[in-house]
N, C-alpha and C. Protein backbone atom coordinates (compact mmCIF):
# COMPACT_ATOMS: atom_id res chain seq x y z
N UNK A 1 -6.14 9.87 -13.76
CA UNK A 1 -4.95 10.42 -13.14
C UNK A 1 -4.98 10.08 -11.65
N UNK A 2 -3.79 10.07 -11.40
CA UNK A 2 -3.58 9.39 -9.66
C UNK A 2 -3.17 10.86 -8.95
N UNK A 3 -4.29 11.27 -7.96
CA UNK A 3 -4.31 12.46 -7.62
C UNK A 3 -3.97 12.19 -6.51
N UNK A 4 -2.81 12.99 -5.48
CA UNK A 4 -3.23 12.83 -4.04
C UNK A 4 -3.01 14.09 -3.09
N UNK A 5 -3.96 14.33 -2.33
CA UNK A 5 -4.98 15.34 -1.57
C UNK A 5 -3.75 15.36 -0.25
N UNK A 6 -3.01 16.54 0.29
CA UNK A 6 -2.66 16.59 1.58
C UNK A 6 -3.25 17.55 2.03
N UNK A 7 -3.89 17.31 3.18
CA UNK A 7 -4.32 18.15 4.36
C UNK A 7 -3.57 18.67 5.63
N UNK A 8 -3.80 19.67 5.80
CA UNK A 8 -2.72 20.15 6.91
C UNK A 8 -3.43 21.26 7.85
N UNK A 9 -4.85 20.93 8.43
CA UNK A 9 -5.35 21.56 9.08
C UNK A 9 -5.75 20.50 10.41
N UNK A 10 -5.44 20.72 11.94
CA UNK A 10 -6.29 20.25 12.58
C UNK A 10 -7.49 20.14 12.86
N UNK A 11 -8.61 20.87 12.79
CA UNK A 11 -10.00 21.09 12.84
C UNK A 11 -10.40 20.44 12.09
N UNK A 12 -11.45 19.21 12.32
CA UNK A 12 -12.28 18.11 10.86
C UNK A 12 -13.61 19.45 10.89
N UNK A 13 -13.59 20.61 11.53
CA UNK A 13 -14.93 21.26 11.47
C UNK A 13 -14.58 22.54 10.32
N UNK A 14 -13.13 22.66 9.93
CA UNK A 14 -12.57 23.82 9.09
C UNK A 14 -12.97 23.89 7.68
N UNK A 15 -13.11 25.27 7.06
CA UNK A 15 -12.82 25.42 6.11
C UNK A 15 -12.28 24.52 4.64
N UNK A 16 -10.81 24.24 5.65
CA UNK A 16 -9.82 23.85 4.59
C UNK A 16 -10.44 22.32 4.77
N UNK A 17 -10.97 21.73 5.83
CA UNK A 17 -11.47 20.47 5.59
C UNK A 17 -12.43 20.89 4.35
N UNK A 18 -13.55 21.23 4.03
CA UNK A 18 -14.59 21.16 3.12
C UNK A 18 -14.16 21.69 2.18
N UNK A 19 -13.06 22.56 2.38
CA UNK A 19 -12.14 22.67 0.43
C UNK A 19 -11.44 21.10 0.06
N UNK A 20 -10.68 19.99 1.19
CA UNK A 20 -10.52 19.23 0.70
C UNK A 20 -11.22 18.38 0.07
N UNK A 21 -12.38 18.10 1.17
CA UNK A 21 -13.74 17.33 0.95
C UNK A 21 -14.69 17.57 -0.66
N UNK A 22 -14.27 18.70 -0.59
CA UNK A 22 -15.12 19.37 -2.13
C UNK A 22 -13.85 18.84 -3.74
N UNK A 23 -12.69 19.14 -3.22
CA UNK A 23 -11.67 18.64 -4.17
C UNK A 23 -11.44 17.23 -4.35
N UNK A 24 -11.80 16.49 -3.33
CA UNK A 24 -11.53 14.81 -3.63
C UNK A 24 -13.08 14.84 -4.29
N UNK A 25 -14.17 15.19 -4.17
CA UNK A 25 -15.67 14.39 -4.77
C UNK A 25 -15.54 14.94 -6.13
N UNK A 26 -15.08 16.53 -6.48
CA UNK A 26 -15.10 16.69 -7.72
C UNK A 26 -14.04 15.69 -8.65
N UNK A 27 -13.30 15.00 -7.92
CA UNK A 27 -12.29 14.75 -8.68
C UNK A 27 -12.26 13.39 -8.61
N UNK A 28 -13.21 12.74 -8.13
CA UNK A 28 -13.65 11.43 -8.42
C UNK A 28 -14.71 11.55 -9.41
N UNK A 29 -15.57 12.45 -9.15
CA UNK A 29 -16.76 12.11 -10.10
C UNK A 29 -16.43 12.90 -11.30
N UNK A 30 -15.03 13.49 -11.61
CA UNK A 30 -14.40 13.36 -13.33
C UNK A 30 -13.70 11.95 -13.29
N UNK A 31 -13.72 11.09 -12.20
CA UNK A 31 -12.72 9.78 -12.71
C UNK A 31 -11.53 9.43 -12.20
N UNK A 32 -10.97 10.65 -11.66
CA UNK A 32 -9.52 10.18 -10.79
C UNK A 32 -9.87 9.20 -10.03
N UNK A 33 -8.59 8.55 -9.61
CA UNK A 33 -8.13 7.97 -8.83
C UNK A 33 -7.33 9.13 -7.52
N UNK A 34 -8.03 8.87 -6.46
CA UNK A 34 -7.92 9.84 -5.35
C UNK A 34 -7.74 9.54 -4.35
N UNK A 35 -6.06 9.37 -3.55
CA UNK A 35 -6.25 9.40 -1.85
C UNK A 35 -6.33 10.79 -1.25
N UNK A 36 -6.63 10.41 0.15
CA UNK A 36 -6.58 11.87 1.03
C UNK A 36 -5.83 11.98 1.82
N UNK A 37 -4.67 12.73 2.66
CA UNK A 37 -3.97 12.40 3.51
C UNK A 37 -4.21 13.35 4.57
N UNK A 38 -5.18 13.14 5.67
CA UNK A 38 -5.62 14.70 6.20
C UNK A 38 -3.95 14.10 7.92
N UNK A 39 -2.93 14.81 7.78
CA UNK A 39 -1.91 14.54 8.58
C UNK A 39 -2.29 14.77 9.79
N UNK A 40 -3.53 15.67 10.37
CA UNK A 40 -3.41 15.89 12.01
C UNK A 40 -4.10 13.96 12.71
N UNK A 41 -5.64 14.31 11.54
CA UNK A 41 -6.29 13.05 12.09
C UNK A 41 -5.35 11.79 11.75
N UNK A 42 -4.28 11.80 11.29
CA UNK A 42 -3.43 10.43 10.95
C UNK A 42 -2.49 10.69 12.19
N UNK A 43 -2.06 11.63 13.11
CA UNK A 43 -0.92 11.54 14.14
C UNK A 43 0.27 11.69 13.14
N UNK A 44 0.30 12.33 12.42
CA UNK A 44 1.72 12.56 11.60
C UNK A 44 2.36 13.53 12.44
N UNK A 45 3.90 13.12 12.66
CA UNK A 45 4.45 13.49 13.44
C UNK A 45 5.64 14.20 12.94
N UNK A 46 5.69 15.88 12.11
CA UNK A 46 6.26 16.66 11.53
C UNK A 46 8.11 16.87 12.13
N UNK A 47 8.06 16.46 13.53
CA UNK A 47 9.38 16.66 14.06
C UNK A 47 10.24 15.63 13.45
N UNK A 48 11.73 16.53 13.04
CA UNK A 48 13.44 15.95 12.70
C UNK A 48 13.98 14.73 13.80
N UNK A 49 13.66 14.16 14.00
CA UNK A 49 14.52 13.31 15.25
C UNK A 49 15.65 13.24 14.99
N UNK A 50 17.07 13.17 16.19
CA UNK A 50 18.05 12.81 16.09
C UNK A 50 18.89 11.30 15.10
N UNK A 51 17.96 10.68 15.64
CA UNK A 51 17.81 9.58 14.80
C UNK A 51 18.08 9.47 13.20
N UNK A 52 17.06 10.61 12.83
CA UNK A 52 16.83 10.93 11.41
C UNK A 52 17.86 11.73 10.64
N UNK A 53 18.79 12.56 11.79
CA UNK A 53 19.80 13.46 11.60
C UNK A 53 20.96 12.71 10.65
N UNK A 54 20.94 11.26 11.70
CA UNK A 54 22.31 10.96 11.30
C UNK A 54 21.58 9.86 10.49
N UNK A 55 20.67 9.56 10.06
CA UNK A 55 19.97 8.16 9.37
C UNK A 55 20.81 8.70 7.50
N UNK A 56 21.63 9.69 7.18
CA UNK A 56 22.53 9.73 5.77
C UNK A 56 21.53 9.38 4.76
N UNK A 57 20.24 10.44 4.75
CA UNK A 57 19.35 10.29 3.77
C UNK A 57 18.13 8.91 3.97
N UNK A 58 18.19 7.98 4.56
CA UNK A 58 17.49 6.60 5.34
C UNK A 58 16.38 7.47 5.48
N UNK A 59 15.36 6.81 4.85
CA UNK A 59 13.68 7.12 4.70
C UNK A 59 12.73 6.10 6.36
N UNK A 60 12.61 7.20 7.46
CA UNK A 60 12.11 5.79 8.19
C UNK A 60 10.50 5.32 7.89
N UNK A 61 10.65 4.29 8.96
CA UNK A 61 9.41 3.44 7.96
C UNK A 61 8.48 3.93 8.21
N UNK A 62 8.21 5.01 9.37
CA UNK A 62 6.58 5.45 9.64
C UNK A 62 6.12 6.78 8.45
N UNK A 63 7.52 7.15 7.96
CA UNK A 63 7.14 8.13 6.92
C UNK A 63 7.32 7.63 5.54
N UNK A 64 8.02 6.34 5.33
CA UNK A 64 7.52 5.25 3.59
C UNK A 64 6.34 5.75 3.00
N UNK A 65 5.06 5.20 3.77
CA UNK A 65 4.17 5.57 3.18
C UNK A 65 3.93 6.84 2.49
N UNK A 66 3.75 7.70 3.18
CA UNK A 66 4.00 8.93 2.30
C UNK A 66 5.10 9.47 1.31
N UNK A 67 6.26 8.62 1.43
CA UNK A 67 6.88 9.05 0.21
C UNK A 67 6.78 8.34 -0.94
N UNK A 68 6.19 7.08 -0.59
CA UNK A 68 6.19 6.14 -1.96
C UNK A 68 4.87 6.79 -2.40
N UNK A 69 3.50 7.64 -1.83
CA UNK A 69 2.27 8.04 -2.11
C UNK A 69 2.55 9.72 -2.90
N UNK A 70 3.25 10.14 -2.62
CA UNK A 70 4.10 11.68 -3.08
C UNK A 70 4.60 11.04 -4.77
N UNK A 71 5.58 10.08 -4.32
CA UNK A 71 6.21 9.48 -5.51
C UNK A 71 5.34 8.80 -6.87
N UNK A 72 4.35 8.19 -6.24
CA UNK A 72 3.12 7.55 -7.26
C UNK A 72 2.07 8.67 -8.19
N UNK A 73 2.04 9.87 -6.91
CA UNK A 73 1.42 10.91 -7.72
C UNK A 73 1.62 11.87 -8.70
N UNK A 74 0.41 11.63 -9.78
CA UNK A 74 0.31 12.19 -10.88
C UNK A 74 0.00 13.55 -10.77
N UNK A 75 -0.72 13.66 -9.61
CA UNK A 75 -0.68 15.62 -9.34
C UNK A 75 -1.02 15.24 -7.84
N UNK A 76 -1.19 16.37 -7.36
CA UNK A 76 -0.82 17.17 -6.32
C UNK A 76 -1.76 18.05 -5.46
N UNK A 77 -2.42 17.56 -4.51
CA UNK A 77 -3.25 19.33 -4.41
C UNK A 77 -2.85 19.41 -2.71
N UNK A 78 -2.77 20.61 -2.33
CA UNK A 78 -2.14 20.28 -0.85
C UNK A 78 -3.12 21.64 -0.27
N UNK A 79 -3.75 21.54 0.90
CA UNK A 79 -5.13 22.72 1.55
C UNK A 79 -4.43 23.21 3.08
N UNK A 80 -4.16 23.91 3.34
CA UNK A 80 -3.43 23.96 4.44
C UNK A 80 -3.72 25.54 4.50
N UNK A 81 -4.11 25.99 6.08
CA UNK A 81 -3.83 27.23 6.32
C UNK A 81 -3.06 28.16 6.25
N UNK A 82 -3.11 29.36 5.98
CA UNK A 82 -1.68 30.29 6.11
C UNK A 82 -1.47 30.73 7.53
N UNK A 83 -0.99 30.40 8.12
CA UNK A 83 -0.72 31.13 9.41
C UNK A 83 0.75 31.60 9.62
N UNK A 84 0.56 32.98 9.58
CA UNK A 84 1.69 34.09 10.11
C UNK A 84 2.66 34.02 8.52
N UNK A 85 2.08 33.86 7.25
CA UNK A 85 3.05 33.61 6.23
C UNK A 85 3.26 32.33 5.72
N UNK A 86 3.31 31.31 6.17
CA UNK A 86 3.35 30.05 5.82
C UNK A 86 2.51 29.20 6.38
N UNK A 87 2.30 27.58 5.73
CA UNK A 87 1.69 26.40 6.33
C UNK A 87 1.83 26.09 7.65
N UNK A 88 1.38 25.41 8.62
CA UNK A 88 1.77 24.65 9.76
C UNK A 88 2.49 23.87 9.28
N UNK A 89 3.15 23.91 10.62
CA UNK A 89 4.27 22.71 10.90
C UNK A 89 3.91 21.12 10.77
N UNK A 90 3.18 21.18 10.52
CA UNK A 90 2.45 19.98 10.61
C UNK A 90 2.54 19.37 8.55
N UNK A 91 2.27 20.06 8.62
CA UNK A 91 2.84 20.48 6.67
C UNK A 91 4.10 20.31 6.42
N UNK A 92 5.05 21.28 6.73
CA UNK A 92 6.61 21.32 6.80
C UNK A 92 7.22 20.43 7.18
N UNK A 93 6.67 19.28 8.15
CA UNK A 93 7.22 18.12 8.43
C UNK A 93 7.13 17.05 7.40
């Protein structure tokens, strides 16, 4: 199965890092096929631009990757803090 891992914590020293870290090794060594997408250490950049407002659904190209990688996947696992009720923004973007 084509699994793919989003991360949504800044800290590589967190928690939710070593829940991801622990979820991609178990899930290679049953056999998946596994990317990781940890978004702070990639510079993913969660903000709407104006640009994007009026782009009438237009996918831009720095965020392709991740939708054709969303789109390919067979499941799903996403590790992200709760803060104040929901994920970071960093997530939501």
């Amino acid at each position: 199965m084509k699994v793919l891992i989003i991360l949504g914590h800044p800290d590589p020293q967190s928690f939710n890092h070593a829940l991801a870290a622990g979820v991609r090794e178990a899930l290679l060594a049953d056999g998946h096929d596994v990317s990781l997408r940890d978004l702070a250490a990639e510079g993913f950049d969660p903000r709407l631009s104006a640009a994007e407002l009026s782009g009438r659904g237009a996918v831009p190209e720095d965020v392709r990757p991740y939708v054709d990688e969303l789109g390919a996947a067979q499941g799903i696992v996403i590790v992200h803090p709760n803060w104040w009720g929901q994920p970071p923004a960093i997530l939501k973007g």
